[in-house]
Protein backbone atom coordinates (compact mmCIF):
# COMPACT_ATOMS: atom_id res chain seq x y z
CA UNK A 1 79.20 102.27 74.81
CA UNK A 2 81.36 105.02 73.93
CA UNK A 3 84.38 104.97 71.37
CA UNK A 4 87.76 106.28 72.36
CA UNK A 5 88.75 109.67 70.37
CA UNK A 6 90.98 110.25 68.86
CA UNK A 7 93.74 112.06 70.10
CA UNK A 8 92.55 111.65 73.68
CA UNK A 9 94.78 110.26 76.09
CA UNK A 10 96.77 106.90 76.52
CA UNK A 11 95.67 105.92 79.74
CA UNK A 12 95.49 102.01 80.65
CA UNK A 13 95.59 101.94 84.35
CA UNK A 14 93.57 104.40 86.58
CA UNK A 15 92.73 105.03 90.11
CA UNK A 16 89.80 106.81 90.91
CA UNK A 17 89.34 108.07 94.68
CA UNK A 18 85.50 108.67 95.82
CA UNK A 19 84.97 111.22 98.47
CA UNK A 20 82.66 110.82 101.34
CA UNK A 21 80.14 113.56 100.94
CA UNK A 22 80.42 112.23 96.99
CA UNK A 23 78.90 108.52 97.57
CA UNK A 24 76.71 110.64 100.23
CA UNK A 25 75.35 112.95 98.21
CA UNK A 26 76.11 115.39 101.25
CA UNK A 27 73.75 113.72 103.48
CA UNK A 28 74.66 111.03 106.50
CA UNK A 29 74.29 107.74 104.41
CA UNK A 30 75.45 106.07 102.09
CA UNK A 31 73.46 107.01 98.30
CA UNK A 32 73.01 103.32 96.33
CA UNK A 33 71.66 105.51 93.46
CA UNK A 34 75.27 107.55 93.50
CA UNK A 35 77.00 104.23 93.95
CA UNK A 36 75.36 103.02 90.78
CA UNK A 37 75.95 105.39 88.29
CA UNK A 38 79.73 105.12 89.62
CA UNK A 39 79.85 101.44 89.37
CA UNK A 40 78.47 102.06 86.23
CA UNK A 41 80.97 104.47 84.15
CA UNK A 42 84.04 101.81 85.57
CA UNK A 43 81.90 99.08 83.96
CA UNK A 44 81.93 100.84 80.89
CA UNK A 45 85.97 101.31 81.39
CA UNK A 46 86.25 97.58 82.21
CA UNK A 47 84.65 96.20 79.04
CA UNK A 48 86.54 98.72 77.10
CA UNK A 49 90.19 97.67 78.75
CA UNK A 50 91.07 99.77 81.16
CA UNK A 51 92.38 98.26 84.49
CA UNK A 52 90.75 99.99 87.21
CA UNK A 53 91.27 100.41 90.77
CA UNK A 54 88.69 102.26 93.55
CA UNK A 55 90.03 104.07 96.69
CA UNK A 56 86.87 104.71 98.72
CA UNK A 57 85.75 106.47 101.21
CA UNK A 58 82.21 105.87 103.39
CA UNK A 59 82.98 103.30 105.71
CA UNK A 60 82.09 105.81 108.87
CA UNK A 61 79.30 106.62 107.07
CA UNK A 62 77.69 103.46 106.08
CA UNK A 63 78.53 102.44 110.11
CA UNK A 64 76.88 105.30 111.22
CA UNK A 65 73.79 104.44 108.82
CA UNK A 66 73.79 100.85 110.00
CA UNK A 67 73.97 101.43 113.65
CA UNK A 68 71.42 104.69 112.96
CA UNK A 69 73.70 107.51 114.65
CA UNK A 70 73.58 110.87 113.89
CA UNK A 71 75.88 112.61 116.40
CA UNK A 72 79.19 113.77 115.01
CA UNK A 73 82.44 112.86 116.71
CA UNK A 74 85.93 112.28 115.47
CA UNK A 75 87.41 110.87 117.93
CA UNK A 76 90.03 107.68 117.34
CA UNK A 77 87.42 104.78 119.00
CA UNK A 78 84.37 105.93 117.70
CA UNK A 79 85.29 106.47 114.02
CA UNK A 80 87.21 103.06 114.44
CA UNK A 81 84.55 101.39 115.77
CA UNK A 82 82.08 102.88 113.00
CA UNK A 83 84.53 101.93 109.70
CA UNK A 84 84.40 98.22 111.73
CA UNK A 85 80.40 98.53 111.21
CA UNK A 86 80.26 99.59 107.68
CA UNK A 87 83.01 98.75 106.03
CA UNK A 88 81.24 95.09 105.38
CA UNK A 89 78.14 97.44 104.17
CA UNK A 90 80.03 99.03 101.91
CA UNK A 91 81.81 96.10 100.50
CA UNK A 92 77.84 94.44 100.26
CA UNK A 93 77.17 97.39 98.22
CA UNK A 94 79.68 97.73 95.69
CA UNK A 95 79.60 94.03 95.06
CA UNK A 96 76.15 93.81 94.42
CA UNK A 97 76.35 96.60 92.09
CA UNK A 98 79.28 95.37 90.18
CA UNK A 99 78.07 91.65 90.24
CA UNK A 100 74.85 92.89 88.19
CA UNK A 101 77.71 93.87 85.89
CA UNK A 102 79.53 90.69 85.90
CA UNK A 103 82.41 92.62 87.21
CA UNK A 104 84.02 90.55 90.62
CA UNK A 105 85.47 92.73 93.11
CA UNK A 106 88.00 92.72 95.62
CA UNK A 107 88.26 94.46 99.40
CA UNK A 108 91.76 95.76 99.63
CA UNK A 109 92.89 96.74 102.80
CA UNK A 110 96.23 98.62 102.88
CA UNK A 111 97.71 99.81 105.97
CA UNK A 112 101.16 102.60 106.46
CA UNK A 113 103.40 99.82 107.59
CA UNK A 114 102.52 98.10 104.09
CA UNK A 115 104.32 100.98 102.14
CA UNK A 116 107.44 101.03 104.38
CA UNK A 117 109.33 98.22 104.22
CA UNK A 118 110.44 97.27 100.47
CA UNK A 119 109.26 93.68 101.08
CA UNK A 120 105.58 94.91 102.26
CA UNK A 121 105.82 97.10 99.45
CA UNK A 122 106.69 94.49 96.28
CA UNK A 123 103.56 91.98 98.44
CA UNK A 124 101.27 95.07 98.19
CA UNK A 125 102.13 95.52 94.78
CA UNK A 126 102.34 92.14 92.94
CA UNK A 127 98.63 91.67 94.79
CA UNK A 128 97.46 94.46 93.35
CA UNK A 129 98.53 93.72 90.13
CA UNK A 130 97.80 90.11 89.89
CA UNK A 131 93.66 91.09 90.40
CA UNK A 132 94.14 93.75 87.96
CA UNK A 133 95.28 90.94 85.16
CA UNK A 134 92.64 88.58 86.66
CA UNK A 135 89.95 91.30 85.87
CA UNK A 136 89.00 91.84 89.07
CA UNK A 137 88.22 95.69 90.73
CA UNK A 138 90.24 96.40 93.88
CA UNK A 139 88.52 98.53 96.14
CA UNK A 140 90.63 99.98 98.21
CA UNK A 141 90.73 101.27 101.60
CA UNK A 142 92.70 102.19 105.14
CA UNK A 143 92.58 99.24 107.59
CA UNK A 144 91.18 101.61 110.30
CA UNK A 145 90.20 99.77 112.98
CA UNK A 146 93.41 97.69 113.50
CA UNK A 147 95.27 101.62 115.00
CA UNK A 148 94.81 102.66 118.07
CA UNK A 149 96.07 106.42 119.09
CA UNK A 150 99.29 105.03 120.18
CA UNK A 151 100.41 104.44 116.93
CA UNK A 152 99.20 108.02 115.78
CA UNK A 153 101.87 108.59 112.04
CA UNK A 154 101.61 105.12 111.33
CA UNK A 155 98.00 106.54 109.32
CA UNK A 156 97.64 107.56 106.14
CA UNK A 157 95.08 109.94 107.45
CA UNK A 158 92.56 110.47 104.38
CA UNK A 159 92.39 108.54 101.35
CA UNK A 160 93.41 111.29 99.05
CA UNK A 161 96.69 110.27 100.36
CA UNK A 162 95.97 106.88 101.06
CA UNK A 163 95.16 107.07 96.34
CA UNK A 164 98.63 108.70 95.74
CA UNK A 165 100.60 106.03 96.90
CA UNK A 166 98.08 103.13 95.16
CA UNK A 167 99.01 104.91 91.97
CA UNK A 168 102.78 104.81 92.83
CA UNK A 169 102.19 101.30 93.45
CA UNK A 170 100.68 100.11 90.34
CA UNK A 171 102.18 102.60 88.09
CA UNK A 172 98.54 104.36 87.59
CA UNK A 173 98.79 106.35 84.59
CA UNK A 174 95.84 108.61 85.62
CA UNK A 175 94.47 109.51 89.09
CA UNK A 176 91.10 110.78 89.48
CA UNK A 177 90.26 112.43 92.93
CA UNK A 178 86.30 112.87 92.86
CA UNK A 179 84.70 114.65 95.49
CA UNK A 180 81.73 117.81 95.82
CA UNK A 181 84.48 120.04 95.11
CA UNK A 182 84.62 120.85 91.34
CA UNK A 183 88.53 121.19 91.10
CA UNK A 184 91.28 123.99 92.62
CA UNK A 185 89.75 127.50 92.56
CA UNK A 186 91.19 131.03 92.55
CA UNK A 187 90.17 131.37 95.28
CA UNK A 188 87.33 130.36 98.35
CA UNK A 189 84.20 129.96 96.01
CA UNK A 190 82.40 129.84 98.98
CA UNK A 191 83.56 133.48 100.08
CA UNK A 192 84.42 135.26 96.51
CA UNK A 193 81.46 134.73 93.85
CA UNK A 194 84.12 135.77 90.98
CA UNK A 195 86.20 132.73 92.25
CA UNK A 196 86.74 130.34 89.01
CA UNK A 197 88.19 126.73 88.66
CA UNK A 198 91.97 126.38 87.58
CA UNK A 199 91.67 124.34 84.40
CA UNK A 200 95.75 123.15 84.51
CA UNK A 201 98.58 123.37 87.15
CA UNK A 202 101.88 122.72 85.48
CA UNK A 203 103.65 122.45 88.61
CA UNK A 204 102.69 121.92 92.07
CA UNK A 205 104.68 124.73 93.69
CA UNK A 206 104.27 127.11 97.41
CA UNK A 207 101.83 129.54 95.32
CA UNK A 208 99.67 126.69 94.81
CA UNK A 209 99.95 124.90 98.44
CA UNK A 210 98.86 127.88 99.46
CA UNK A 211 95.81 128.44 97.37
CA UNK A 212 95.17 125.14 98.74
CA UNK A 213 94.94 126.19 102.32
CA UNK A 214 92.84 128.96 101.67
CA UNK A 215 89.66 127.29 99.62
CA UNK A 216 86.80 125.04 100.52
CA UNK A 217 87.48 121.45 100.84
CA UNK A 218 85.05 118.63 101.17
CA UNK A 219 83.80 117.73 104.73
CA UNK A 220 85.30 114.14 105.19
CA UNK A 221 89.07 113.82 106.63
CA UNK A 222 90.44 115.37 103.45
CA UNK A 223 89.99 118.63 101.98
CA UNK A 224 91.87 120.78 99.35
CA UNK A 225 94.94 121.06 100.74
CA UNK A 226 95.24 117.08 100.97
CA UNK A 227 94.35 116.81 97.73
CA UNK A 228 97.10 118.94 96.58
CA UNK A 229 99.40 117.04 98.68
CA UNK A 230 98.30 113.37 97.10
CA UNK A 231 98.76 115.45 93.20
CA UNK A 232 102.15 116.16 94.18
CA UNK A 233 103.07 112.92 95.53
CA UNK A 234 101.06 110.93 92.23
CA UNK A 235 102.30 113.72 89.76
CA UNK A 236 106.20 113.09 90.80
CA UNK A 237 106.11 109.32 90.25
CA UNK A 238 104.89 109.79 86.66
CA UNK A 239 100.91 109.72 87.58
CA UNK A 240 98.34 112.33 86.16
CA UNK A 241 96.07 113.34 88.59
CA UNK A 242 92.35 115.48 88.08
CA UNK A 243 90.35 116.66 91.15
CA UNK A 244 86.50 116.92 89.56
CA UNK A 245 83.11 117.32 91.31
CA UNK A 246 81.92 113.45 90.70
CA UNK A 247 78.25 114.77 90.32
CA UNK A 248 79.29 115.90 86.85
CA UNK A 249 77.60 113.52 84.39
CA UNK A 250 79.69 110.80 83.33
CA UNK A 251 82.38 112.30 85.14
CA UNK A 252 84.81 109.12 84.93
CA UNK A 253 84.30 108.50 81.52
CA UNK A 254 84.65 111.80 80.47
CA UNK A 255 87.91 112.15 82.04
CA UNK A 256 89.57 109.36 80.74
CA UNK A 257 88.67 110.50 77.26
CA UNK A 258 90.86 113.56 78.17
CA UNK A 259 87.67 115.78 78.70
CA UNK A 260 88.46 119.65 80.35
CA UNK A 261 86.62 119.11 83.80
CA UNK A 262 88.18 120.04 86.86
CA UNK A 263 91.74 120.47 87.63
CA UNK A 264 94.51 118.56 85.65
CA UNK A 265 98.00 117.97 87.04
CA UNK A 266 99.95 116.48 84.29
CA UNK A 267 102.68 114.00 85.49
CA UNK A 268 106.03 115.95 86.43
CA UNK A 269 107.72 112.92 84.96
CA UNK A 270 107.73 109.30 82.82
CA UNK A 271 107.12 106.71 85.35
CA UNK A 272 109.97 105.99 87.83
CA UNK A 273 111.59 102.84 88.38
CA UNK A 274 109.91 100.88 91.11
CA UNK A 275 113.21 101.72 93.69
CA UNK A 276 112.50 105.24 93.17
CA UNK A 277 108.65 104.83 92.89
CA UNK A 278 109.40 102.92 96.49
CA UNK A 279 110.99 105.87 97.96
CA UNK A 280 108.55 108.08 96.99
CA UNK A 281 106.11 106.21 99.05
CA UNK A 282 107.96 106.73 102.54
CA UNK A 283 106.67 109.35 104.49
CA UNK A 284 110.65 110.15 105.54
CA UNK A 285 111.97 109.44 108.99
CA UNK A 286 113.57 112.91 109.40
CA UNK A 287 114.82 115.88 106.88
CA UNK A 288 118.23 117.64 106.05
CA UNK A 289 118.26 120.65 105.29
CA UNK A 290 120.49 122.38 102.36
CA UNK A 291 121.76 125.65 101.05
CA UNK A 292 121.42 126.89 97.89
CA UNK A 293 124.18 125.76 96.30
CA UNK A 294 123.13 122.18 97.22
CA UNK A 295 119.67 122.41 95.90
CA UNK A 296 121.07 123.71 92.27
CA UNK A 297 123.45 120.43 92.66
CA UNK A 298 120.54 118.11 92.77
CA UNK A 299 117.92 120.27 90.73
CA UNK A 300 120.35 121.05 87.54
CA UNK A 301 123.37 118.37 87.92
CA UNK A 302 122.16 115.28 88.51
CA UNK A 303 124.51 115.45 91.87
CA UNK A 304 124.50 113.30 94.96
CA UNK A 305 124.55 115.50 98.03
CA UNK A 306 127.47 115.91 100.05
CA UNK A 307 128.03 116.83 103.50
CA UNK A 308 129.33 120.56 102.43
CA UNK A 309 125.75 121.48 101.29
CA UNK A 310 123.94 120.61 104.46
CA UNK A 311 123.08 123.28 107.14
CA UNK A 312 120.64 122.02 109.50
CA UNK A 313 119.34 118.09 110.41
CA UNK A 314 115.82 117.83 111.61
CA UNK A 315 114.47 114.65 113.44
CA UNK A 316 116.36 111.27 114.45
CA UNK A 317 117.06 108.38 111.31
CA UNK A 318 119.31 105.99 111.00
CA UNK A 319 121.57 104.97 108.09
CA UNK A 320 119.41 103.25 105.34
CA UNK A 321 116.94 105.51 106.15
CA UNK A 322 114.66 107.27 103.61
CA UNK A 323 114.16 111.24 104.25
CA UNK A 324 113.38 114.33 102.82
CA UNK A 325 115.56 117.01 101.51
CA UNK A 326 114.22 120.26 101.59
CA UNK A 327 115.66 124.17 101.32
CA UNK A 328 115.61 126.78 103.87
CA UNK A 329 112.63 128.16 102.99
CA UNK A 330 111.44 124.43 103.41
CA UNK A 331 110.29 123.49 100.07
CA UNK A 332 110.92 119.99 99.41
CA UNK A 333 113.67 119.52 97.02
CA UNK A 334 114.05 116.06 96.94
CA UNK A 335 113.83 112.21 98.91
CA UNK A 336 116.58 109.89 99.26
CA UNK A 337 118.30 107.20 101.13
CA UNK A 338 120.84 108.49 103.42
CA UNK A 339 124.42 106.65 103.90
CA UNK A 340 124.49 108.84 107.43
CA UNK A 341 122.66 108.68 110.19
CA UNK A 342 121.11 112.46 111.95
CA UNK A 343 123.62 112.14 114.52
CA UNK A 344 126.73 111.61 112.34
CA UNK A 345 125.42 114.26 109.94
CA UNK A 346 125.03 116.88 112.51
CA UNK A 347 128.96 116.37 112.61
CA UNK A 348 130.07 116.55 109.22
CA UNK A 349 127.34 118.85 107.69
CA UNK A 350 129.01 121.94 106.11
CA UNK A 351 132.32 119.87 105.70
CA UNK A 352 134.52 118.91 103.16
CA UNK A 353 133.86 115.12 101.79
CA UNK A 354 137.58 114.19 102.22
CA UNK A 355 136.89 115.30 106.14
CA UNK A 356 134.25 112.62 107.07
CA UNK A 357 136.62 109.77 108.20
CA UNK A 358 138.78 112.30 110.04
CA UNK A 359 135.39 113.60 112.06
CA UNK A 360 133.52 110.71 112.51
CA UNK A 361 136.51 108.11 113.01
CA UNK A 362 134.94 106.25 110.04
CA UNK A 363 133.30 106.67 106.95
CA UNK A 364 130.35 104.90 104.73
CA UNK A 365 131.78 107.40 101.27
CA UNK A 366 131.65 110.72 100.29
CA UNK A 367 128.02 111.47 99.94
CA UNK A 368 125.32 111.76 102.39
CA UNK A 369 122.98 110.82 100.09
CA UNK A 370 124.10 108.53 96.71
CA UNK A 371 122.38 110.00 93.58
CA UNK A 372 121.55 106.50 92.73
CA UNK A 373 119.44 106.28 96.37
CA UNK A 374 117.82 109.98 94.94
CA UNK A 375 114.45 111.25 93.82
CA UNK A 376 114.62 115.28 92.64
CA UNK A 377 111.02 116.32 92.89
């Protein structure tokens, strides 16, 4: 068993997301020898006290596998129908491997709706957290088959994203996203031989959302630029986040011992209340739109934002309503809990505060969005 080092660092409470073509090995089933070694480095975590959760992927494959089907599709129905087929096979698998370990899992299946009311949210969470203090290994995953096109948004859409928001639930201190890709590049390895892995991004900025977009990604639902998107969202609420090839030998172990492998996005902040952590999680029912001025009120001042800063509403929410704040270059600035609704805003944006009850006929305060309902990102 390995010793912690010293110096290395204080994490308690990880989630580690497994890609598909990882517990693959790139081919069209499911690998029990990948599986194993997995199963085996969170063992080694367990006994040595780290609380562990596992977001994974491979349900379409093991369903495909089962029913012996080959052909690719991605249509709604038939990837539906194949998670219903393997996720049980998965589930068999990982709790065979763990029970030789004397390690008791549990199948945790989360679905959009969960995340976006607080009460689903606080259930979600004190589940989760009660099996982590029991000992027990959630493994996590979408409840796919239960959408239907028709209620197309209501889906994570990949489990890198589907990992960000476990971490915000449980306060993760580290995410690991483990895939065949080895971490962020420089550029497409695939295309540029001199391409080379990005140790350390500070800050999750446009420069590197676009980087994103233009390297190779893994071939399940989510590929680079996902993963960027889940760092941001996990880095924000006060969770670490690496993206590392999971072939690497003792990849998870390594990593938690604060091993250089991959791509490390340190947190962008100490962890965040649960309100704010909350927040975080919704996916926004619309965004507002604000001017410079605005964005250095919220960025450097600890401002709420008022009415006077706003140039442009996009989409229909109601007040109570979380949404996105971004700048007009569309850069998201910041989420919040608006005291307005879009239609009311449209009318007072680019007004004076003390103007609102004259415009409207009736007012809910001065800000549009409270600093206390705020998250600056």
């Amino acid at each position: 068993m390995r010793k912690k080092k010293m110096n290395t660092p204080d994490y308690h409470r990880v989630v580690i997301k497994l890609g598909t073509n990882l517990i693959t090995g790139g081919k069209a089933s499911i690998s029990r020898s990948v599986l194993a070694g997995l199963v085996d480095q969170v063992a080694q975590m367990h006994q040595r006290g780290f609380q562990t959760i596992m977001v994974s992927s491979g349900a379409v494959a093991a369903g495909k596998q089962r029913l012996g089907i080959r052909k690719k599709r991605r249509d709604t129905p038939y990837r539906q129908t194949m998670a219903a087929v393997g996720q049980s096979r998965l589930m068999q698998a990982y709790d065979e491997l763990f029970e030789a370990r004397g390690i008791i899992v549990a199948q945790t299946l989360l679905t959009k709706p969960d995340f976006l009311n607080r009460l689903g949210y606080l259930n979600a969470r004190n589940t989760m957290l009660t099996l982590l203090d029991l000992g027990v290994v959630p493994i996590v995953n979408e409840n796919d088959v239960v959408f239907v096109e028709e209620l197309e948004g209501l889906t994570f859409g990949d489990n890198d994203n589907l990992s960000a928001m476990v971490s915000n639930l449980v306060d993760a201190d580290l995410l690991i996203i483990l895939s065949d890709v080895a971490g962020l590049y420089t550029a497409d390895p695939a295309r540029n031989p001199k391409a080379e892995i990005i140790p350390r991004v500070e800050k999750i900025d446009r420069s590197i959302e676009q980087l994103a977009k233009g390297t190779a990604g893994e071939g399940g639902t989510g590929g680079m630029a996902t993963k960027i998107e889940a760092a941001k969202l996990a880095t924000t609420s006060g969770t670490s986040v690496v993206i590392a090839a999971g072939s690497e030998p003792d990849a998870i172990l390594r990593l938690v011992e604060g091993a250089s492998l991959g791509t490390i996005f340190p947190a962008a902040t100490s962890n965040l209340e649960s309100r704010k952590r909350w927040m975080l999680s919704q996916p926004g029912k619309g965004q507002i739109v604000v001017d410079s001025g605005a964005k250095a009120a919220l960025h450097k001042q600890n401002k709420s934002l008022l009415p006077a800063g706003i140039v442009q509403v996009k989409g229909r929410f109601e007040r109570g309503d979380v949404v996105g704040i971004i700048d007009s270059e569309g850069n998201s600035i910041a989420t919040g809990i608006t005291d307005y609704s879009s239609a009311d805003i449209k009318k007072i944006m680019s007004s004076r505060s003390d103007k609102i009850e004259s415009i409207l006929g009736y007012g809910y305060g001065d800000e549009v969005v409270h600093r206390d309902n705020l998250v600056v990102l």
